[in-house]
Protein backbone atom coordinates (compact mmCIF):
# COMPACT_ATOMS: atom_id res chain seq x y z
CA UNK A 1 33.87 38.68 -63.86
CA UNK A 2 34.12 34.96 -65.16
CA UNK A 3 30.75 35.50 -67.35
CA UNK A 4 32.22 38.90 -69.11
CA UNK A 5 35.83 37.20 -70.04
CA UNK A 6 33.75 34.52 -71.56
CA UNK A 7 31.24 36.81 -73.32
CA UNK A 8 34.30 39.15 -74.63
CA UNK A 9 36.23 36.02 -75.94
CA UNK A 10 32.64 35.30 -77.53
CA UNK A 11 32.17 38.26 -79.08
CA UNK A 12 35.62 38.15 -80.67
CA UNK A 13 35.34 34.98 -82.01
CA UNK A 14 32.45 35.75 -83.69
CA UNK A 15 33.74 38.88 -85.19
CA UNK A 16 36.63 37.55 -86.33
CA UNK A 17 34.82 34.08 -87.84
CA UNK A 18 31.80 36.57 -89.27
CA UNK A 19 34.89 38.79 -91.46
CA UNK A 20 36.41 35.19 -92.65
CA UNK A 21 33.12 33.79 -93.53
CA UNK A 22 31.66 36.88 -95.55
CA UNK A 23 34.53 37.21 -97.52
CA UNK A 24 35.16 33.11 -98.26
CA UNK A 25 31.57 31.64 -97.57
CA UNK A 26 27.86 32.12 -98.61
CA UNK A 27 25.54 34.01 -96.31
CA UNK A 28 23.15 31.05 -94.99
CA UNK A 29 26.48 29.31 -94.03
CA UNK A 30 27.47 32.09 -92.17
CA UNK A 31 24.01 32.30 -90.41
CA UNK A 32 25.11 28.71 -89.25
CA UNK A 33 28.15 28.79 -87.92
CA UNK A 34 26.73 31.87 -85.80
CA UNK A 35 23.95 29.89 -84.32
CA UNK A 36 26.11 26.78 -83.47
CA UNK A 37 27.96 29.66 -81.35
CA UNK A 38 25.35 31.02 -79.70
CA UNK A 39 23.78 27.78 -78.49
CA UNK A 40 27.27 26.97 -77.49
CA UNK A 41 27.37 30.10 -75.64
CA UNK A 42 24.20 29.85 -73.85
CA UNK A 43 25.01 26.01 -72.67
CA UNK A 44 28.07 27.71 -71.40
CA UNK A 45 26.29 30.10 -68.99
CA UNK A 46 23.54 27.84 -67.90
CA UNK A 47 26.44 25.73 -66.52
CA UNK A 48 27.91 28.77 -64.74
CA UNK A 49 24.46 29.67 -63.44
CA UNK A 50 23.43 26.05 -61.88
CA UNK A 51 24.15 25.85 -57.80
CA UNK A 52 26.85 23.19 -56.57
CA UNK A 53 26.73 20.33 -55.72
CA UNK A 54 28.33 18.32 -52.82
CA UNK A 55 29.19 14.56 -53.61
CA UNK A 56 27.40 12.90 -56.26
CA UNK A 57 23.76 13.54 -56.00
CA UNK A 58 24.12 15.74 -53.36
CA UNK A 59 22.92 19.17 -53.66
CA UNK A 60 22.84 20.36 -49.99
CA UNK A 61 26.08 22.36 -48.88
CA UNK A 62 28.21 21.24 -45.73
CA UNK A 63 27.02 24.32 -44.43
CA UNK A 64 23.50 23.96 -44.79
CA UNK A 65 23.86 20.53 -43.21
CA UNK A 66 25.70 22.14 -40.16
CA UNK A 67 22.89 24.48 -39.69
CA UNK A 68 20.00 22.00 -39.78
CA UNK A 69 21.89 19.89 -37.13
CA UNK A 70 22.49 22.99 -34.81
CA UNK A 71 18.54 23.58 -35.17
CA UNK A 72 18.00 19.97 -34.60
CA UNK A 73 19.93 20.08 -31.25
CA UNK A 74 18.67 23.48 -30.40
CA UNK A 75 15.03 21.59 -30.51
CA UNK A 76 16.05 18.72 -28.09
CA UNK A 77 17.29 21.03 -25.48
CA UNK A 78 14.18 23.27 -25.82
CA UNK A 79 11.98 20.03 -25.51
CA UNK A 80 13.96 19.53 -22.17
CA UNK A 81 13.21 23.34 -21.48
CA UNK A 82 10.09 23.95 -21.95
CA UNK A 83 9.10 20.46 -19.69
CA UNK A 84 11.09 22.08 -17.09
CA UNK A 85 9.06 25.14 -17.37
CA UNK A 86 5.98 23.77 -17.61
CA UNK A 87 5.26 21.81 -14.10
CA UNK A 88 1.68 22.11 -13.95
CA UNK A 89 0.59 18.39 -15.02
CA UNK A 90 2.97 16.84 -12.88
CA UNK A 91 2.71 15.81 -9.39
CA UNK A 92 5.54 14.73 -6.54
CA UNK A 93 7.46 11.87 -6.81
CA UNK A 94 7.54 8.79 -9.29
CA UNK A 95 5.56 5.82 -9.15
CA UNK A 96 6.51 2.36 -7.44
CA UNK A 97 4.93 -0.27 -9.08
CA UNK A 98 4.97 -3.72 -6.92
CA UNK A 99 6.24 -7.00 -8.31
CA UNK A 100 7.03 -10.42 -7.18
CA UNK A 101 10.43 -10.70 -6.44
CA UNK A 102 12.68 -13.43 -8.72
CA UNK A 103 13.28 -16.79 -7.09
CA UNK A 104 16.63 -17.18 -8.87
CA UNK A 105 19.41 -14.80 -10.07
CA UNK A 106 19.28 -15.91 -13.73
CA UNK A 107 15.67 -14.34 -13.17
CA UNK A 108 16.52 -10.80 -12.41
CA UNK A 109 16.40 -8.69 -15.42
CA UNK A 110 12.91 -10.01 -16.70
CA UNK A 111 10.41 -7.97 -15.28
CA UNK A 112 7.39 -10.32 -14.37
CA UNK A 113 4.59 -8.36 -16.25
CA UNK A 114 2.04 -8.72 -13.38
CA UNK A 115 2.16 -6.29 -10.25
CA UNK A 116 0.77 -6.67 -6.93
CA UNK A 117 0.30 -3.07 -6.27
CA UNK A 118 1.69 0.43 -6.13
CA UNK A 119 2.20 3.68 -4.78
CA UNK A 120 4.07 6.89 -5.01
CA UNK A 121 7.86 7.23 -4.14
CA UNK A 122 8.97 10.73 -3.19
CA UNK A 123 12.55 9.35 -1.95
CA UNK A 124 13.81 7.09 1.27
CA UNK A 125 14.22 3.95 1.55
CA UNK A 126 11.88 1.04 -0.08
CA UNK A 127 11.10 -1.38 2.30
CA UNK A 128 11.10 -4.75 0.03
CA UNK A 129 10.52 -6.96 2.66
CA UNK A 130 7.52 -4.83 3.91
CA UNK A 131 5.86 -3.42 1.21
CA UNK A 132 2.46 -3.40 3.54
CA UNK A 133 3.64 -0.07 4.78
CA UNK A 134 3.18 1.26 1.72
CA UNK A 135 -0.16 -0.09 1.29
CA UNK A 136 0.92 -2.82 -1.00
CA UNK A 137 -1.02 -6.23 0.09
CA UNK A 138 1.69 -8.49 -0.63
CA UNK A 139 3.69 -10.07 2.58
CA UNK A 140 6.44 -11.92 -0.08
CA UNK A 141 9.87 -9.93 -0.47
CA UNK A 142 8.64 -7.78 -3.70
CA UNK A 143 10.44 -6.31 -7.08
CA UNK A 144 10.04 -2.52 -7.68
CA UNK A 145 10.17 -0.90 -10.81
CA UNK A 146 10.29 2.90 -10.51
CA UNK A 147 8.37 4.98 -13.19
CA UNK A 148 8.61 9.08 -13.83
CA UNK A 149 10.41 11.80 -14.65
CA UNK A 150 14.07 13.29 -12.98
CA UNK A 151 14.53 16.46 -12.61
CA UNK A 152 17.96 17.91 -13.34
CA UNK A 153 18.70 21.54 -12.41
CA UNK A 154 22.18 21.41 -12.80
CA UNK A 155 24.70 21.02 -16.39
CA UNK A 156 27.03 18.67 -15.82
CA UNK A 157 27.25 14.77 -15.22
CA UNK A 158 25.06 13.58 -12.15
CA UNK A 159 25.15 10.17 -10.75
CA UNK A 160 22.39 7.68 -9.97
CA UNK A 161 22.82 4.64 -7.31
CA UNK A 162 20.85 2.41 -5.12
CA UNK A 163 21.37 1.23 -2.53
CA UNK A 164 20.80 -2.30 -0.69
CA UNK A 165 20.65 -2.88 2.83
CA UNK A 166 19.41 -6.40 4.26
CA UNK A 167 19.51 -7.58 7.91
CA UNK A 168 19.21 -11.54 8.48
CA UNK A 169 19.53 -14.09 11.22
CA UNK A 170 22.08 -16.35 11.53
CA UNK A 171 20.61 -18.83 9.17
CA UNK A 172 21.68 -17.09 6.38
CA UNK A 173 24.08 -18.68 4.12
CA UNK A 174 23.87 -18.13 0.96
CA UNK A 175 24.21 -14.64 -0.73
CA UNK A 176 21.40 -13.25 -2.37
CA UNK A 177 22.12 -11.27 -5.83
CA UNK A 178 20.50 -7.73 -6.19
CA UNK A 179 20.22 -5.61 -9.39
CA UNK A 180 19.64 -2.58 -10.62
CA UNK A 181 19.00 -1.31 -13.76
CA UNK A 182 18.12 2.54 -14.67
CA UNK A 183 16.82 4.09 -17.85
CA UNK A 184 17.00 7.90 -18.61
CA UNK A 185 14.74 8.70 -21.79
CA UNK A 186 14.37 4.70 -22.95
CA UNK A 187 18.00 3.92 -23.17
CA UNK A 188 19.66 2.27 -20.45
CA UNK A 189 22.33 4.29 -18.62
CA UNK A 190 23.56 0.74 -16.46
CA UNK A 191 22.51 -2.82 -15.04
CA UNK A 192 24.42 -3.87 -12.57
CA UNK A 193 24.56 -6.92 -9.86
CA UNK A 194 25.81 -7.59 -6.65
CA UNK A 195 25.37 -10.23 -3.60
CA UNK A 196 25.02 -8.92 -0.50
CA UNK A 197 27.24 -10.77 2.23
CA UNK A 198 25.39 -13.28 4.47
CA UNK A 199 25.09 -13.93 7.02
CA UNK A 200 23.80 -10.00 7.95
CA UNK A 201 22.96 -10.47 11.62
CA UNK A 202 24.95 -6.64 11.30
CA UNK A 203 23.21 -4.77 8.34
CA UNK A 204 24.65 -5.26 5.45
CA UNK A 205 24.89 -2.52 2.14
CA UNK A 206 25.48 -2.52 -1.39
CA UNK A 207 25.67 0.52 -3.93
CA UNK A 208 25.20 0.00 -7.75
CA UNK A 209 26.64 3.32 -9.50
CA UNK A 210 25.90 4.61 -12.95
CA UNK A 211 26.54 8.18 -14.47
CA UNK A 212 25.01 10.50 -17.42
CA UNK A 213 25.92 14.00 -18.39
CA UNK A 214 22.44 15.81 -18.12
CA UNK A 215 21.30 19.64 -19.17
CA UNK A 216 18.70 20.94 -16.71
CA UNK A 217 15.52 19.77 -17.58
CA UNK A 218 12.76 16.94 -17.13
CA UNK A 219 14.11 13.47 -18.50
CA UNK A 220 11.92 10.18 -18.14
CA UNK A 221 13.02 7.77 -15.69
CA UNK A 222 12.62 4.11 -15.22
CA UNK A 223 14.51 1.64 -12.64
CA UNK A 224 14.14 -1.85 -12.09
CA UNK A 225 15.17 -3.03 -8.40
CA UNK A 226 14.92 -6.80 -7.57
CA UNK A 227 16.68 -8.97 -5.03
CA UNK A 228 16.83 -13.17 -4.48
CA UNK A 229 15.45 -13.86 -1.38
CA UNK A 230 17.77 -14.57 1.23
CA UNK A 231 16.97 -17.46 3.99
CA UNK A 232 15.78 -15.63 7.64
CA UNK A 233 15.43 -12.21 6.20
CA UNK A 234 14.91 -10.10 8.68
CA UNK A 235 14.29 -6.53 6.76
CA UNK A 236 15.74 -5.76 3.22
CA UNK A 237 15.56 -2.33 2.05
CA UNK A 238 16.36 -0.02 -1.29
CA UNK A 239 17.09 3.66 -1.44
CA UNK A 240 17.34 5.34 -4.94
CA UNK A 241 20.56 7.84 -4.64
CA UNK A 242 21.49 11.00 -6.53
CA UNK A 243 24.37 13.27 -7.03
CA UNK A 244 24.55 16.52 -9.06
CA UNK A 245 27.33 18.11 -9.94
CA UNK A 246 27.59 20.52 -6.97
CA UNK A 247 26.99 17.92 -4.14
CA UNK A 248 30.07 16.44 -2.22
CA UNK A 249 28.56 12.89 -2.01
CA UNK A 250 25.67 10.73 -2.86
CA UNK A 251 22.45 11.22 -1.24
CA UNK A 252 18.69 10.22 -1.22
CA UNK A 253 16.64 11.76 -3.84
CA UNK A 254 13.67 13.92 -2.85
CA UNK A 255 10.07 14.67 -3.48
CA UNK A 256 11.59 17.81 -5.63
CA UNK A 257 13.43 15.84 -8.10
CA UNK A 258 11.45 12.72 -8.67
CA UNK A 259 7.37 13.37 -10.74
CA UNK A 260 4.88 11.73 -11.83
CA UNK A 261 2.11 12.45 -14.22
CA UNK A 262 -1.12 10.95 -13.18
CA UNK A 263 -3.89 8.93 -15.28
């Protein structure tokens, strides 16, 4: 509708300047003034015809923008999906890899890069103290860092913890300092520390507590456990902890939620 205003006002224009200029003006002038129009004319719609623009020197519309960040959220979920799906290279539980446990608390959240063995965790408690049950040959209290994948069935936010539980003799005085720290995908979801009480003639416990809200799906999973040693240990254990949206209270995590993908 804009383009035929503009063309009629055009037209009269030039009808009106073409009668005034044959009667008053020589023909080549006339020519002129008719081109100068024209060009004028055709600058005019080129404008009209050219898309907009957003900002300066932005030519993608909000609603274009919208859409590629739908699609680009729409592809993270399916990446969860289709992992879910797809089971077949994955086996039970996550793997516990072995490491010296830190001397001092200042110590706790650097991961010694040298293991002293490993195995597969499908849930229960970690026996710290007594990693030869698992087959590790190390007789020190041990560090484990857990390695794998979670799986998360239900929407909603679900809870991680673990647990500490440590039995001394009397000799016990000073408190040792535990940590925790979990990552979901590479980025940390919580680090936190606590001292268990001493002396723990009585078993003592501990619970570090983080939280995500998850979409059902595979998501890669790494925790770092470590303890101080505490004088006349007795047994020290750690127990990785779950809670989904639908369960009443924390719990152990099983062989159904915890993989691994092997070498």
């Amino acid at each position: 509708m804009t383009k035929t205003l503009i063309l009629l006002g055009f037209a009269t224009l030039i009808g009106a300047t073409g009668i005034a200029s044959a009667q008053n003006a020589p023909a080549d002038t006339t020519d002129q003034r008719l081109q100068r129009i024209e060009h004028k004319l055709d600058d005019i719609l080129r404008r009209l015809d050219a898309p907009a623009t957003v900002g300066a020197g932005q030519t993608t519309a909000p609603a274009v923008q919208a859409t590629q960040k739908s699609a680009t959220s729409q592809m993270a979920g399916a990446t969860h999906a289709a992992a879910a799906a797809d089971n077949s290279s994955y086996k039970a539980g996550a793997v516990a890899i072995a490491r010296i446990a830190p001397q001092k608390a200042a110590a706790l959240s650097d991961i010694p890069p040298d293991s002293v063995g490993s195995y597969v965790y499908t849930g229960g408690a970690i026996p710290l103290s007594e990693l030869s049950r698992n087959g590790v040959r190390y007789t020190g209290l041990a560090a484990v860092e857990l390695q794998g994948w979670l799986k998360i069935a239900e929407p909603g936010r679900t809870q991680l913890a673990v647990e500490y539980r440590a039995t001394t003799g009397s000799n016990a005085i000073i408190d040792p300092t535990c940590i925790a720290s979990v990552w979901l995908e590479d980025r940390s979801i919580g680090s936190k520390r606590g001292e268990i009480p001493m002396p723990a003639r009585e078993e003592k416990t501990i619970s570090l507590v983080y939280g995500a809200d998850l979409q059902p799906g595979l998501y890669k999973l790494r925790a770092w456990l470590a303890c101080t040693p505490p004088r006349d240990l007795r047994k020290l254990d750690a127990a990785l902890l779950v809670k989904s949206p639908n369960d009443m209270n924390l719990r152990p995590v099983d062989d159904t939620e915890l993989l691994h993908q092997e070498p």
